[in-house]
PDB file of N, CA and C in Angstrom:
ATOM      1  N   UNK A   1      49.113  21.803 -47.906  1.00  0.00           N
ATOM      2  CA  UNK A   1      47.684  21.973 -47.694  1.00  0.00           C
ATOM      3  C   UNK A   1      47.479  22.721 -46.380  1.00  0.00           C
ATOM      4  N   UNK A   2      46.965  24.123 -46.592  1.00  0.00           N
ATOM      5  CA  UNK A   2      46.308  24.376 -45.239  1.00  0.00           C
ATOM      6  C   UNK A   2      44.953  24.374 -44.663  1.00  0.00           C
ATOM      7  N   UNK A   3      45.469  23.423 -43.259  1.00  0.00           N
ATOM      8  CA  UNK A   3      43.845  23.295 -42.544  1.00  0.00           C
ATOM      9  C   UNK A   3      43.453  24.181 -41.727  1.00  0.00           C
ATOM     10  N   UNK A   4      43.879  25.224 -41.669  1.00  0.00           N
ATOM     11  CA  UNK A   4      43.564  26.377 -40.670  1.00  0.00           C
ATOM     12  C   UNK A   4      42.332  27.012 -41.156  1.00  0.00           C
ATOM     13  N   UNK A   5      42.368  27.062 -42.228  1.00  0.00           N
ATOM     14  CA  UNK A   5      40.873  27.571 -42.711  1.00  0.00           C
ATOM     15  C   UNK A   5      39.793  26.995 -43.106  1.00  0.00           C
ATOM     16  N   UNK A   6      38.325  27.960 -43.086  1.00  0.00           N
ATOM     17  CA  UNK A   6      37.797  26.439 -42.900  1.00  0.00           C
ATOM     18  C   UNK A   6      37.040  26.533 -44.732  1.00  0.00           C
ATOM     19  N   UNK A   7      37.258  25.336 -45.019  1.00  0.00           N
ATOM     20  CA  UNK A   7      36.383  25.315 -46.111  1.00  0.00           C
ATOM     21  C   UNK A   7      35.594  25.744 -47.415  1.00  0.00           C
ATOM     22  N   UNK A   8      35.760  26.025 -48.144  1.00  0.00           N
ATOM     23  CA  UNK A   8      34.801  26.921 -49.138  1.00  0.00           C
ATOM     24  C   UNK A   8      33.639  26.322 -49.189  1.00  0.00           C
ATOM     25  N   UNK A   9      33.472  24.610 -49.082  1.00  0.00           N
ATOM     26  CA  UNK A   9      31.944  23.979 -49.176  1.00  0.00           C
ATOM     27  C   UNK A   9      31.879  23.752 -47.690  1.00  0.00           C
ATOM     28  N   UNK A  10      30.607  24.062 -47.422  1.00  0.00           N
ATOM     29  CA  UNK A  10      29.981  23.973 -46.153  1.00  0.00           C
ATOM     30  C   UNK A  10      29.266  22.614 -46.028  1.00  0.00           C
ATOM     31  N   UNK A  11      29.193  21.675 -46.699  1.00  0.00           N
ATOM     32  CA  UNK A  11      28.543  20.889 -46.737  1.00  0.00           C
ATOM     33  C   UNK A  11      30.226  19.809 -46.089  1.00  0.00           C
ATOM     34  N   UNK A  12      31.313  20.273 -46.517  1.00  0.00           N
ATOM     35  CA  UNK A  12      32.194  19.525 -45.992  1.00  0.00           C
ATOM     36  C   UNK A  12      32.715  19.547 -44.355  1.00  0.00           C
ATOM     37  N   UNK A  13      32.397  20.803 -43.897  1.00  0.00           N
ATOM     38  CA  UNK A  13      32.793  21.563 -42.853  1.00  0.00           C
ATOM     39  C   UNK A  13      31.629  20.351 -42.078  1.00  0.00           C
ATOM     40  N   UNK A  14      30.417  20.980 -42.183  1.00  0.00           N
ATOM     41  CA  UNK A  14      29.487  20.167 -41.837  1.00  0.00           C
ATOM     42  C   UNK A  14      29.359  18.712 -41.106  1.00  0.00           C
ATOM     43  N   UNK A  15      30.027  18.077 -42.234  1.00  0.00           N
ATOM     44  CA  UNK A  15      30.643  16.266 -42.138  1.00  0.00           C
ATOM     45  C   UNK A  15      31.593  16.172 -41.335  1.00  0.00           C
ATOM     46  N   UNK A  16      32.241  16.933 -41.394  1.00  0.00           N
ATOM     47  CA  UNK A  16      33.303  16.682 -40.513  1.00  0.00           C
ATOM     48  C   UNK A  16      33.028  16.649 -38.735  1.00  0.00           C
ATOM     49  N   UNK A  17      32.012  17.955 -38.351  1.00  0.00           N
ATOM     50  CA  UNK A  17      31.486  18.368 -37.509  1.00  0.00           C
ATOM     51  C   UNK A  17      30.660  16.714 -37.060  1.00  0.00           C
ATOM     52  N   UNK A  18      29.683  16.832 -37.616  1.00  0.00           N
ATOM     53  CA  UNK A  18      28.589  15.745 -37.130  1.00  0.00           C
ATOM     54  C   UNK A  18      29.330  14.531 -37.065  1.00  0.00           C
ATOM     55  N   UNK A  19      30.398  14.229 -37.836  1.00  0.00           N
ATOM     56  CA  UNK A  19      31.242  12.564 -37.777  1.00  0.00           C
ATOM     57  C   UNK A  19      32.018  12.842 -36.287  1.00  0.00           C
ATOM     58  N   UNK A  20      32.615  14.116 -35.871  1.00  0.00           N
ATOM     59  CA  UNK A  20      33.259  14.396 -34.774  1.00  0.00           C
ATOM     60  C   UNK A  20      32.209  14.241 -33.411  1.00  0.00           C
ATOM     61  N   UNK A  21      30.846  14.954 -33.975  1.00  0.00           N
ATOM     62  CA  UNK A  21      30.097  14.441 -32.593  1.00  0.00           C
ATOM     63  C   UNK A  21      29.782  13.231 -32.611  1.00  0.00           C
ATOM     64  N   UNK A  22      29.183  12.517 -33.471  1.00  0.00           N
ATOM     65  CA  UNK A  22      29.254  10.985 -33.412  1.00  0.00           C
ATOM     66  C   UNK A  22      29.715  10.077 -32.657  1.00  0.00           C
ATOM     67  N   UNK A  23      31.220  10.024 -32.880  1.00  0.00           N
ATOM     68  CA  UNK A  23      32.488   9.679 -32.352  1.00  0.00           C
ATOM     69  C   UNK A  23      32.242   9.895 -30.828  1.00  0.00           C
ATOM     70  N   UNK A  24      32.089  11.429 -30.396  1.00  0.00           N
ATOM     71  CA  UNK A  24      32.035  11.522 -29.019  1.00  0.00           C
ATOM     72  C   UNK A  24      30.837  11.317 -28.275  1.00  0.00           C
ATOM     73  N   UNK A  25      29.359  10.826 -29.189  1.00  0.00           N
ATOM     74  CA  UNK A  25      28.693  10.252 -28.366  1.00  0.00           C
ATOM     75  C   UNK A  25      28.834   9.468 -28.142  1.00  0.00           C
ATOM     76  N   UNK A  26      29.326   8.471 -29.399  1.00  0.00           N
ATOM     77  CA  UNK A  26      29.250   6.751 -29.320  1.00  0.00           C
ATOM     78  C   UNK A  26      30.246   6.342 -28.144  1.00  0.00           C
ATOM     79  N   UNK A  27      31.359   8.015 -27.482  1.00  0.00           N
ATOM     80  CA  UNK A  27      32.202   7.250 -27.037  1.00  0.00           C
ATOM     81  C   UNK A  27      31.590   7.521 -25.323  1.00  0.00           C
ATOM     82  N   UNK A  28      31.070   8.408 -25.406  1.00  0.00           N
ATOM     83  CA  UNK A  28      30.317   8.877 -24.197  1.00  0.00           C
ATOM     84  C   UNK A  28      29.152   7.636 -23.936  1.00  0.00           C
ATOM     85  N   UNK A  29      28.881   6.903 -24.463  1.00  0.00           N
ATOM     86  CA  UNK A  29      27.497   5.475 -24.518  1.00  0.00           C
ATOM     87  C   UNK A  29      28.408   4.833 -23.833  1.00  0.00           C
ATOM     88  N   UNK A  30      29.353   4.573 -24.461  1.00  0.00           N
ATOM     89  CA  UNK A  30      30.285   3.050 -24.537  1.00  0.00           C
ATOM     90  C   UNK A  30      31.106   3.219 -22.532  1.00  0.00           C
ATOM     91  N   UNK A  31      31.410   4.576 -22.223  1.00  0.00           N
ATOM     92  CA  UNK A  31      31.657   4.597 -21.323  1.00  0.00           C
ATOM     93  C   UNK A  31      30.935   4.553 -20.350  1.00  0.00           C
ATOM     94  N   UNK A  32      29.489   4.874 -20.745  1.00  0.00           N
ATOM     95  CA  UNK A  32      28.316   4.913 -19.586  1.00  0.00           C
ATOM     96  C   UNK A  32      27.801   3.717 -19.155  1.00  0.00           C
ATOM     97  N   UNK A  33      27.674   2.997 -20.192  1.00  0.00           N
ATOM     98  CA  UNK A  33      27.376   1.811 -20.184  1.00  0.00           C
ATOM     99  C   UNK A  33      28.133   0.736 -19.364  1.00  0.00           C
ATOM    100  N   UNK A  34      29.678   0.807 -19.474  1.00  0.00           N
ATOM    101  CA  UNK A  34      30.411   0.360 -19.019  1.00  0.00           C
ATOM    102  C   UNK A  34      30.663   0.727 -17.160  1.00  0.00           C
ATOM    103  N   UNK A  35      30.583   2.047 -17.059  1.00  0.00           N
ATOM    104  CA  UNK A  35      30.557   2.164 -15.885  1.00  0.00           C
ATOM    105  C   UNK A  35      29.189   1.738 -14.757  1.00  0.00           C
ATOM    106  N   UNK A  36      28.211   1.845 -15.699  1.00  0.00           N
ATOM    107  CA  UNK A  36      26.765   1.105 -14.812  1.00  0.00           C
ATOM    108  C   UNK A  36      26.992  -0.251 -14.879  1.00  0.00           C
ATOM    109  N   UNK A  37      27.404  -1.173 -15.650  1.00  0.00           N
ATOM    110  CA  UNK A  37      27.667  -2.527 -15.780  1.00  0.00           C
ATOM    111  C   UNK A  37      28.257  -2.374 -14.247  1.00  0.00           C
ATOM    112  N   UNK A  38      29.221  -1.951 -14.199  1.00  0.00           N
ATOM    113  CA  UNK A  38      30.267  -2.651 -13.048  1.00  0.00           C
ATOM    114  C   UNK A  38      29.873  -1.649 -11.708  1.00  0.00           C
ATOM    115  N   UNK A  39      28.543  -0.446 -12.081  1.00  0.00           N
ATOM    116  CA  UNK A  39      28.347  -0.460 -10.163  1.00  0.00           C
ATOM    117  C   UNK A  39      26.573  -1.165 -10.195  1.00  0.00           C
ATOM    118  N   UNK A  40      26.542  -1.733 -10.773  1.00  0.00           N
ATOM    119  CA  UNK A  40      25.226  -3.183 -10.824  1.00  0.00           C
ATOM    120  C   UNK A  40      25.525  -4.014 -10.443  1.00  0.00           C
ATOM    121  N   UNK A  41      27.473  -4.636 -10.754  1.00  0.00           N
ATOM    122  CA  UNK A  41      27.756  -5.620 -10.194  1.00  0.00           C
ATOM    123  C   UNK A  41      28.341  -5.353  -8.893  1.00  0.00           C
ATOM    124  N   UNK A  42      28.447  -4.185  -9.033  1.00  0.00           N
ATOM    125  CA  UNK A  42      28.855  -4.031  -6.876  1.00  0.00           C
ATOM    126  C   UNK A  42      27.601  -3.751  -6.220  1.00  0.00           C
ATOM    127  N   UNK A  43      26.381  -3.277  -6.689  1.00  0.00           N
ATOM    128  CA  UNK A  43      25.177  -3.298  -5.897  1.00  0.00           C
ATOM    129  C   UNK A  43      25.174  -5.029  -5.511  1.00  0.00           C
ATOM    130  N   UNK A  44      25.195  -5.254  -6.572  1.00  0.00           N
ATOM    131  CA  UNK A  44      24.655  -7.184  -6.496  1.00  0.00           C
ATOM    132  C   UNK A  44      25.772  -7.749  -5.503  1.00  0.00           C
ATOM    133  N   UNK A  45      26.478  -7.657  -5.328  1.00  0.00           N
ATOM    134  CA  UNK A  45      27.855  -8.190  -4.616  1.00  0.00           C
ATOM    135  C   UNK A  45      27.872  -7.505  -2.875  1.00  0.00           C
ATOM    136  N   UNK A  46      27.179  -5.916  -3.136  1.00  0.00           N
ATOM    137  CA  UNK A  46      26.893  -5.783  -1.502  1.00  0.00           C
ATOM    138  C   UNK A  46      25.692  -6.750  -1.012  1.00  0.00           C
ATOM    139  N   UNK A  47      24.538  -6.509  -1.769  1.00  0.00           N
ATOM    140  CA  UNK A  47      23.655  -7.191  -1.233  1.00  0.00           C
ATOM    141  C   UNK A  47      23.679  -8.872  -1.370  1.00  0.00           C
ATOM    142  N   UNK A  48      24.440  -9.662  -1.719  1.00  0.00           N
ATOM    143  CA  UNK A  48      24.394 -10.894  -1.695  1.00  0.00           C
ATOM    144  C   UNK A  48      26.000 -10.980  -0.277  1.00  0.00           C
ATOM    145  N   UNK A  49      26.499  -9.740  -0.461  1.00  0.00           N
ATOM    146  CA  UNK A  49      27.140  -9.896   0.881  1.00  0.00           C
ATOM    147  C   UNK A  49      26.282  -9.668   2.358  1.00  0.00           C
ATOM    148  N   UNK A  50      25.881  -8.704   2.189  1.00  0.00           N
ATOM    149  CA  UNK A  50      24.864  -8.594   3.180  1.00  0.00           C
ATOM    150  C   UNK A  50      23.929  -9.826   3.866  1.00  0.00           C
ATOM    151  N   UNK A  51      22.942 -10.675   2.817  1.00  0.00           N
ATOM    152  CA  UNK A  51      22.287 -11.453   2.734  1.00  0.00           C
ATOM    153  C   UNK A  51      23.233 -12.963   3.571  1.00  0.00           C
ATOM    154  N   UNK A  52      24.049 -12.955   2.750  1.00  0.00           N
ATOM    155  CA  UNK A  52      24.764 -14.542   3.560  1.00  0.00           C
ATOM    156  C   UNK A  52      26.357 -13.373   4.294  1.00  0.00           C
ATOM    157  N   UNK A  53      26.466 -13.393   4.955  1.00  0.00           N
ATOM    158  CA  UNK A  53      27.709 -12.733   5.752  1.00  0.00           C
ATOM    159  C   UNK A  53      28.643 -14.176   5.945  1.00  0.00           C
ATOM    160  N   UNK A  54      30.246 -13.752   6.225  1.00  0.00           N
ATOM    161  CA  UNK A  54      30.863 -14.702   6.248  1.00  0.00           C
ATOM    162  C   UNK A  54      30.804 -15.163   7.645  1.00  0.00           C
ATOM    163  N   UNK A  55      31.236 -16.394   8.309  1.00  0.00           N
ATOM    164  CA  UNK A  55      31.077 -16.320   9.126  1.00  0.00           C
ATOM    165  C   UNK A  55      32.651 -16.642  10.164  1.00  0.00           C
TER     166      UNK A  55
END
Protein backbone atom coordinates (compact mmCIF):
# COMPACT_ATOMS: atom_id res chain seq x y z
CA UNK A 1 0.00 0.00 0.00
CA UNK A 2 1.27 3.37 -0.85
CA UNK A 3 0.79 6.34 1.49
CA UNK A 4 2.71 8.85 -0.26
CA UNK A 5 -0.10 9.88 -2.22
CA UNK A 6 -2.81 11.46 -1.23
CA UNK A 7 -6.15 10.02 -1.79
CA UNK A 8 -8.64 9.83 -4.62
CA UNK A 9 -11.67 10.67 -1.99
CA UNK A 10 -11.24 13.90 -0.44
CA UNK A 11 -13.63 13.37 2.00
CA UNK A 12 -10.96 10.81 3.44
CA UNK A 13 -7.96 13.11 3.19
CA UNK A 14 -10.18 15.49 5.00
CA UNK A 15 -10.77 13.05 8.22
CA UNK A 16 -7.72 12.38 8.57
CA UNK A 17 -6.66 16.13 8.63
CA UNK A 18 -9.36 17.38 11.19
CA UNK A 19 -8.85 13.96 13.56
CA UNK A 20 -4.97 15.12 13.38
CA UNK A 21 -5.91 18.67 14.51
CA UNK A 22 -8.13 17.45 17.14
CA UNK A 23 -5.55 15.39 18.70
CA UNK A 24 -3.26 18.47 18.74
CA UNK A 25 -5.68 20.70 20.27
CA UNK A 26 -6.98 18.41 22.84
CA UNK A 27 -3.29 17.98 23.43
CA UNK A 28 -2.40 21.65 23.47
CA UNK A 29 -5.72 22.12 26.36
CA UNK A 30 -4.49 19.28 28.37
CA UNK A 31 -1.03 20.91 28.56
CA UNK A 32 -2.29 24.41 29.24
CA UNK A 33 -4.33 23.53 31.68
CA UNK A 34 -1.88 21.62 33.42
CA UNK A 35 0.72 24.14 33.38
CA UNK A 36 -1.71 27.02 34.95
CA UNK A 37 -2.81 24.44 37.61
CA UNK A 38 0.71 24.30 38.98
CA UNK A 39 1.78 28.23 38.54
CA UNK A 40 -1.76 28.95 40.69
CA UNK A 41 -0.32 26.69 43.04
CA UNK A 42 3.01 28.59 43.25
CA UNK A 43 1.18 32.00 43.20
CA UNK A 44 -0.80 30.54 46.31
CA UNK A 45 2.34 29.12 48.01
CA UNK A 46 4.32 32.62 47.47
CA UNK A 47 1.69 34.49 48.93
CA UNK A 48 0.76 32.31 51.91
CA UNK A 49 4.64 32.39 52.22
CA UNK A 50 4.81 35.87 52.28
CA UNK A 51 1.76 36.30 54.63
CA UNK A 52 3.08 33.95 57.65
CA UNK A 53 7.13 33.96 57.06
CA UNK A 54 9.09 31.36 58.92
CA UNK A 55 10.48 32.40 61.74
Amino acid sequence: MNFSEIPENPFIFLSWVTALGLFLSLTEATIKIKFEKISTFRKRQALINSLYPKI
